[in-house]
N, C-alpha and C. Protein backbone atom coordinates (compact mmCIF):
# COMPACT_ATOMS: atom_id res chain seq x y z
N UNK A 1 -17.88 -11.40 -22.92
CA UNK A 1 -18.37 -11.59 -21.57
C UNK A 1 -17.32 -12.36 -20.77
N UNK A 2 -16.88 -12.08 -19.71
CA UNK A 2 -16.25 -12.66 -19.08
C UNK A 2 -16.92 -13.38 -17.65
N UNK A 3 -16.30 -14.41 -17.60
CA UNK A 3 -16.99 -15.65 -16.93
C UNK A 3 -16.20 -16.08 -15.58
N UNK A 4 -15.94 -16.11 -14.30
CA UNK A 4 -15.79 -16.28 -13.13
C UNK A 4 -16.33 -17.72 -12.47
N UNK A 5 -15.22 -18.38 -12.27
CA UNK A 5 -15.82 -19.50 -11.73
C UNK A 5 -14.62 -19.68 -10.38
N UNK A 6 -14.99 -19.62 -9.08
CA UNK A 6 -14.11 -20.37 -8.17
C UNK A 6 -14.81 -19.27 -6.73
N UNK A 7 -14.14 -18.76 -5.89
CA UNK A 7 -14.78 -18.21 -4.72
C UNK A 7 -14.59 -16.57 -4.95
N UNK A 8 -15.81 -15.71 -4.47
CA UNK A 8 -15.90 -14.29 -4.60
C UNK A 8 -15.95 -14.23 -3.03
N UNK A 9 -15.71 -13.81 -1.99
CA UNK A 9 -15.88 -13.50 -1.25
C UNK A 9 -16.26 -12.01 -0.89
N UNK A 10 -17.50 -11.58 -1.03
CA UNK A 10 -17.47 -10.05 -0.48
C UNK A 10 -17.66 -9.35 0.88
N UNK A 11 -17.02 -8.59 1.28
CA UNK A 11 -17.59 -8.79 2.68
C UNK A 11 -18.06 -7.39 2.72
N UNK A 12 -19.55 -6.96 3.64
CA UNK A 12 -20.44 -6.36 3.93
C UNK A 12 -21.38 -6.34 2.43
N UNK A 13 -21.37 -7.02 1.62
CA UNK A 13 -22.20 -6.53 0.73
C UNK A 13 -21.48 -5.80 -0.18
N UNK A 14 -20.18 -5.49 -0.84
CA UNK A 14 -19.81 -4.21 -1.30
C UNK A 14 -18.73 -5.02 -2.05
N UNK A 15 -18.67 -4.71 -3.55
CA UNK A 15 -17.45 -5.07 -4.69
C UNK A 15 -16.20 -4.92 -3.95
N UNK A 16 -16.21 -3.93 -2.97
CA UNK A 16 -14.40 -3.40 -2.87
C UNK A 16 -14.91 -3.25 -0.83
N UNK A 17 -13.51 -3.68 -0.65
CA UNK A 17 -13.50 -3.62 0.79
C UNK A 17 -12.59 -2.37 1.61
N UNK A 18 -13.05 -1.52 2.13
CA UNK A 18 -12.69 -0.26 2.39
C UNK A 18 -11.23 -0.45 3.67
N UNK A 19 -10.26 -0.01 3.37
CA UNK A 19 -9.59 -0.54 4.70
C UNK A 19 -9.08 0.32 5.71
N UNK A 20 -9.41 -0.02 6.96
CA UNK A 20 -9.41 0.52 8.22
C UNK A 20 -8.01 0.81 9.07
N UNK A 21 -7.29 0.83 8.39
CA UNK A 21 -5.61 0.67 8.92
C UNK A 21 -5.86 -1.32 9.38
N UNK A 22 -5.01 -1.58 10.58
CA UNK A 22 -4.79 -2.62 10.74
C UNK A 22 -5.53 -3.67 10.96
N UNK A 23 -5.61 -4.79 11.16
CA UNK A 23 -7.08 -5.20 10.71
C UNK A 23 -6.59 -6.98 10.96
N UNK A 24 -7.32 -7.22 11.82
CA UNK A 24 -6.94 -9.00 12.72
C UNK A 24 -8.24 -9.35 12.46
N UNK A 25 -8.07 -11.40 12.42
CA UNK A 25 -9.36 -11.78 12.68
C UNK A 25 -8.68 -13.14 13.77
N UNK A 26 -10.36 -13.05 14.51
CA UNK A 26 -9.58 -14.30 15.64
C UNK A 26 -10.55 -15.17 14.86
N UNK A 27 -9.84 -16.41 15.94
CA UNK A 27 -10.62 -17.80 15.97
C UNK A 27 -10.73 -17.88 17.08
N UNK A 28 -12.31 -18.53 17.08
CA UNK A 28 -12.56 -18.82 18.34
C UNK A 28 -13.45 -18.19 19.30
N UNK A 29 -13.49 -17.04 18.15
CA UNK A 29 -13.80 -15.73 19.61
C UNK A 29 -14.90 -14.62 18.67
N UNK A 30 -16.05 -14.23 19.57
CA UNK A 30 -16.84 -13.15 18.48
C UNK A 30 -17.08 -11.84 19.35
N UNK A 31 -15.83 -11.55 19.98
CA UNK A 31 -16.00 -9.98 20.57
C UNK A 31 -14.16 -9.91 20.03
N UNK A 32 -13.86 -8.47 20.00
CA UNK A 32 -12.42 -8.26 19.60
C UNK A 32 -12.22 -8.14 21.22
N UNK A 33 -10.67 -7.57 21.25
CA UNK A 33 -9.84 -7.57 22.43
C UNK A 33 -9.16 -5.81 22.51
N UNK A 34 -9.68 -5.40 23.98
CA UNK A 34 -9.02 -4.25 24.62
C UNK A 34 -9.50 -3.04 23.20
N UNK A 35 -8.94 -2.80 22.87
CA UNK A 35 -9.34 -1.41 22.03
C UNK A 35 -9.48 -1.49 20.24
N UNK A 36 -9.63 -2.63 20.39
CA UNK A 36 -9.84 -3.36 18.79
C UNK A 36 -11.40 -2.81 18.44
N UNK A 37 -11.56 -2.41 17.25
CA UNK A 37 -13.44 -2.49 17.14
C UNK A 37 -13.77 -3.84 16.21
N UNK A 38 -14.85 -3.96 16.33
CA UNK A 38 -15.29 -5.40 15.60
C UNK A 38 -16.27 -4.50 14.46
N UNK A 39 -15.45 -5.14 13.37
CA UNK A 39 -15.69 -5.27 11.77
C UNK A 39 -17.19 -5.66 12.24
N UNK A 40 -16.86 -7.27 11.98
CA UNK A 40 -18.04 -8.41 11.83
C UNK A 40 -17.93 -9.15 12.66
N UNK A 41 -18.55 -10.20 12.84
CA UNK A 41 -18.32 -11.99 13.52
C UNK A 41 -18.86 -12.70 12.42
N UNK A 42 -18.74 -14.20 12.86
CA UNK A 42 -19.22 -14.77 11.41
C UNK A 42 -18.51 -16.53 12.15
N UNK A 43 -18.53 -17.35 11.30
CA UNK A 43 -17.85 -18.78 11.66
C UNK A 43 -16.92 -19.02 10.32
N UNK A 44 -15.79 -19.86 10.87
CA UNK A 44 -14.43 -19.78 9.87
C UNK A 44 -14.77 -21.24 8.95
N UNK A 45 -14.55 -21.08 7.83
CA UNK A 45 -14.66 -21.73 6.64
C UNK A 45 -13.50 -21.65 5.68
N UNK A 46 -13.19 -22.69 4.95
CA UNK A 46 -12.08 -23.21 4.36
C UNK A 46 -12.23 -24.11 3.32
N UNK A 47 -11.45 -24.47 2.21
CA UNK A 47 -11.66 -25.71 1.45
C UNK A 47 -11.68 -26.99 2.26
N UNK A 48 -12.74 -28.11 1.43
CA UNK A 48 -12.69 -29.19 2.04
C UNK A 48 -11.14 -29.72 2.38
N UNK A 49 -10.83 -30.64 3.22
CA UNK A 49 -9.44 -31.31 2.71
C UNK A 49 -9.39 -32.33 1.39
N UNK A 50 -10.75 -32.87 1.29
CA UNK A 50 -9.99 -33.98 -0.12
C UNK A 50 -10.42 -33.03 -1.19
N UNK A 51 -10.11 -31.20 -1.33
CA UNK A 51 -10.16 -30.95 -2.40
C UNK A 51 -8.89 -31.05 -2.84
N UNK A 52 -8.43 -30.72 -4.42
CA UNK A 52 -7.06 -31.03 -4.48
C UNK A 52 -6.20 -28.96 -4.56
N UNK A 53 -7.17 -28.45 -4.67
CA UNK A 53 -6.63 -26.69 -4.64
C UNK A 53 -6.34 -26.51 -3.56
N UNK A 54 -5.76 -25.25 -3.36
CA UNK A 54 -5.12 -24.91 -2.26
C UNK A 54 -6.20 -23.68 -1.40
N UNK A 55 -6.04 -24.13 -0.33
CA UNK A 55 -6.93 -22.65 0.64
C UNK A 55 -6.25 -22.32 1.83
N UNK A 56 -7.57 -21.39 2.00
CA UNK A 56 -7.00 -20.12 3.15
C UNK A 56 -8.14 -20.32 4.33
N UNK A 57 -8.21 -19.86 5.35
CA UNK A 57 -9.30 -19.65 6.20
C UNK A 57 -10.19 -18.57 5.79
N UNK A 58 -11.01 -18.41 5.89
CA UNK A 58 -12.07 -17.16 5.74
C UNK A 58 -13.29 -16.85 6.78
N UNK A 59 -13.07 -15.74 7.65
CA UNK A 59 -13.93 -15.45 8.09
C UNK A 59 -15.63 -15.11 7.97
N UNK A 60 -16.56 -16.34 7.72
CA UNK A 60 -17.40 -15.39 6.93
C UNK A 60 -18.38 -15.16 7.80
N UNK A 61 -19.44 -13.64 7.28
CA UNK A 61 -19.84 -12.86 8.23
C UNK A 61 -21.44 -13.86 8.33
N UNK A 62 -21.96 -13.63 9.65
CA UNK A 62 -22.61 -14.18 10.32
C UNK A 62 -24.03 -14.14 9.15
N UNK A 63 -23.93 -12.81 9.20
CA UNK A 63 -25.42 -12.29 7.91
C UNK A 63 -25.10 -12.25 6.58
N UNK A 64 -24.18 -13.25 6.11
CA UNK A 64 -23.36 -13.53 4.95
C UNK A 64 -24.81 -13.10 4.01
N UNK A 65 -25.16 -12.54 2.64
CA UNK A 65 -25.87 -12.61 1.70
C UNK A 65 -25.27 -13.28 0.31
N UNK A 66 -26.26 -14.40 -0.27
CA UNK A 66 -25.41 -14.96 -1.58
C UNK A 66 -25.92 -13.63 -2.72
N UNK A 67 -25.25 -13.81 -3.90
CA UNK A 67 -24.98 -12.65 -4.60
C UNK A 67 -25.93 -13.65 -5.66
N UNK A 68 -26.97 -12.45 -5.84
CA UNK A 68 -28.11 -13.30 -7.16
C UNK A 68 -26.91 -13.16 -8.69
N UNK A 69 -27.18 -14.28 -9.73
CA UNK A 69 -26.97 -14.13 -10.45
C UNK A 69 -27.27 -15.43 -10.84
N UNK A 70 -26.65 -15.76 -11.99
CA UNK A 70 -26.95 -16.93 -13.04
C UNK A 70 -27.54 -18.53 -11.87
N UNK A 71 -28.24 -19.10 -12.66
CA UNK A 71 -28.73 -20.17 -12.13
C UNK A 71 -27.68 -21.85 -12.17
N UNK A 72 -26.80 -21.22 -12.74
CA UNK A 72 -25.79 -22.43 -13.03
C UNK A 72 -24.80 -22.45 -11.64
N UNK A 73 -24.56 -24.20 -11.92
CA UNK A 73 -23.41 -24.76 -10.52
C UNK A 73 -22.33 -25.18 -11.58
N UNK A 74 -21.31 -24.19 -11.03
CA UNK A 74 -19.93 -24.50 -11.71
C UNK A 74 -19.02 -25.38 -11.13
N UNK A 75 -19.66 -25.37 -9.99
CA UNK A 75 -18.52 -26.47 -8.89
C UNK A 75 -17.54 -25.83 -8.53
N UNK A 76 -17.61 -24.25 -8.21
CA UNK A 76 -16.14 -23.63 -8.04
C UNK A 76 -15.52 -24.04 -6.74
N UNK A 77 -15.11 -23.23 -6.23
CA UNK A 77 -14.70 -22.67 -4.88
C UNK A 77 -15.68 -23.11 -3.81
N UNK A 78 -15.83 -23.70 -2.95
CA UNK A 78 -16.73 -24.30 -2.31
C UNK A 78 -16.48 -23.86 -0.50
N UNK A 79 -17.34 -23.13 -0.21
CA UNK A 79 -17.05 -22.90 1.31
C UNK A 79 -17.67 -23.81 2.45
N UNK A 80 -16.39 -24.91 3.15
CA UNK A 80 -17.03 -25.43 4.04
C UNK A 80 -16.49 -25.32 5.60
N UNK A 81 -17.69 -25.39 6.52
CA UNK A 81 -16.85 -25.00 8.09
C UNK A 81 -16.29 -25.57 8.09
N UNK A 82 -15.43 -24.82 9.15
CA UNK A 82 -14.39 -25.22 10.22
C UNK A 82 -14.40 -25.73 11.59
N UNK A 83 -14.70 -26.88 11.70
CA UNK A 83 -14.96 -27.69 12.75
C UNK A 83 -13.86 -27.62 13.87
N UNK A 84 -13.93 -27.76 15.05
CA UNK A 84 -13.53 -27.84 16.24
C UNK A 84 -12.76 -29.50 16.44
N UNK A 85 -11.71 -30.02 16.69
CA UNK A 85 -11.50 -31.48 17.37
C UNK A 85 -10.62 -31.35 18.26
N UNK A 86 -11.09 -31.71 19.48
CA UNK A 86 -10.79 -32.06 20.87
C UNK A 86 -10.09 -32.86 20.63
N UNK A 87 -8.40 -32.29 21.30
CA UNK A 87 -7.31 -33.15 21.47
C UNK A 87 -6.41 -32.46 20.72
N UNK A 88 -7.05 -31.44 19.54
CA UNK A 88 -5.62 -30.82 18.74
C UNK A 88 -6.50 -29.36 19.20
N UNK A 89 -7.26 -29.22 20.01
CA UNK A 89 -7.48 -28.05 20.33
C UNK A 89 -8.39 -28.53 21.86
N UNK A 90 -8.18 -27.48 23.18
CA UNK A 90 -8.44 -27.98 24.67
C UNK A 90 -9.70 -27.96 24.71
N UNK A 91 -10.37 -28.47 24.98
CA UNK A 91 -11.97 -28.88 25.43
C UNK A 91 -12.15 -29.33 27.07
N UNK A 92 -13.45 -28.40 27.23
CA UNK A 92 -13.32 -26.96 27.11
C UNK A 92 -12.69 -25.89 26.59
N UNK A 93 -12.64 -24.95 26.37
CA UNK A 93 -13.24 -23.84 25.86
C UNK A 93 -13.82 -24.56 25.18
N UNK A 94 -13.60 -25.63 23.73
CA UNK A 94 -13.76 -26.13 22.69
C UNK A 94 -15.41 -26.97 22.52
N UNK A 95 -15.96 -27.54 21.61
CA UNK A 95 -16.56 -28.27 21.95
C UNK A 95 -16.33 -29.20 20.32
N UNK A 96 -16.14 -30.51 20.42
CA UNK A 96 -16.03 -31.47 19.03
C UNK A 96 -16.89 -31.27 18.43
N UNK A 97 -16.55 -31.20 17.09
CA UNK A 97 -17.02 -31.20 15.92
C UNK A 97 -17.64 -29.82 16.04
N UNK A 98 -17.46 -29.07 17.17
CA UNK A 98 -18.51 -27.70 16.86
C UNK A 98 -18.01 -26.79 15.60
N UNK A 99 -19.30 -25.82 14.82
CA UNK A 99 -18.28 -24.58 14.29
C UNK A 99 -17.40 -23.67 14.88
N UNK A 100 -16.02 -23.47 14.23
CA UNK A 100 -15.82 -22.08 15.15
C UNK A 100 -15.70 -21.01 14.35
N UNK A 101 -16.29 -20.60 15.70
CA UNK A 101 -16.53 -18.93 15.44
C UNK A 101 -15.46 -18.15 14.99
N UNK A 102 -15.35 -17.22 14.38
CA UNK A 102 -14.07 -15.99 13.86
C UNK A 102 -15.05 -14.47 14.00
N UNK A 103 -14.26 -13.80 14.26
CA UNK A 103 -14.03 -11.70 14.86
C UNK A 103 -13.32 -11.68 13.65
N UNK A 104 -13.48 -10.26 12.88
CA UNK A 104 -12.57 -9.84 11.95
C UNK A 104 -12.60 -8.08 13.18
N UNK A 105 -11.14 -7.58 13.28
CA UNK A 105 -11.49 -6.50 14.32
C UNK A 105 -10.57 -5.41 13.47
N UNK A 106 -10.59 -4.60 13.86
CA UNK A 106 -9.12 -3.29 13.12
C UNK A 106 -9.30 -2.09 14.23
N UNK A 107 -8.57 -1.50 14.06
CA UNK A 107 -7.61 -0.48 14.75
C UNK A 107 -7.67 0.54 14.21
């Protein structure tokens, strides 16, 4: 049996992610731009900072579903938002400490 412990990310529900030719995600923003179609929307999430692993941003989708399985906490991979701070980003548009939002769009 093989055993998985750290982050699965699936997106729409589906083992394998089908790909659309080119394929952007914003921050910030939950409509795409000019002739882009929108995948999903969702709010951007990342490792904590005092974890000591390394991460990425991740768009995750708004109607995210967790994946049933075993009842155990491994402590893997841990998804937490991505907060907004006024002063390293303009406020307005912005608002502190808010989530922000992420578009995943393709072409």
């Amino acid at each position: 049996m093989t055993s998985v412990v750290g982050s699965v990310y699936t997106r729409w529900g589906r083992e394998d992610c089908p790909s659309n030719g080119t394929e952007l995600v914003y921050t910030g923003k939950i409509h795409c731009y000019g002739n882009w179609h929108q995948e999903y929307y969702g709010r951007l999430a990342a490792n904590a900072n005092k974890h000591a692993a390394g991460s990425e941003y991740v768009c995750v989708d708004h109607m995210a579903q967790y994946r049933k399985g075993g009842g155990s906490n491994a402590n893997g991979k841990l998804f937490f938002k991505v907060e907004a701070k006024c002063g390293s980003l303009p406020c307005p548009p912005y608002y502190d400490t808010a989530p922000m939002s992420c578009v995943v769009c393709f072409k």
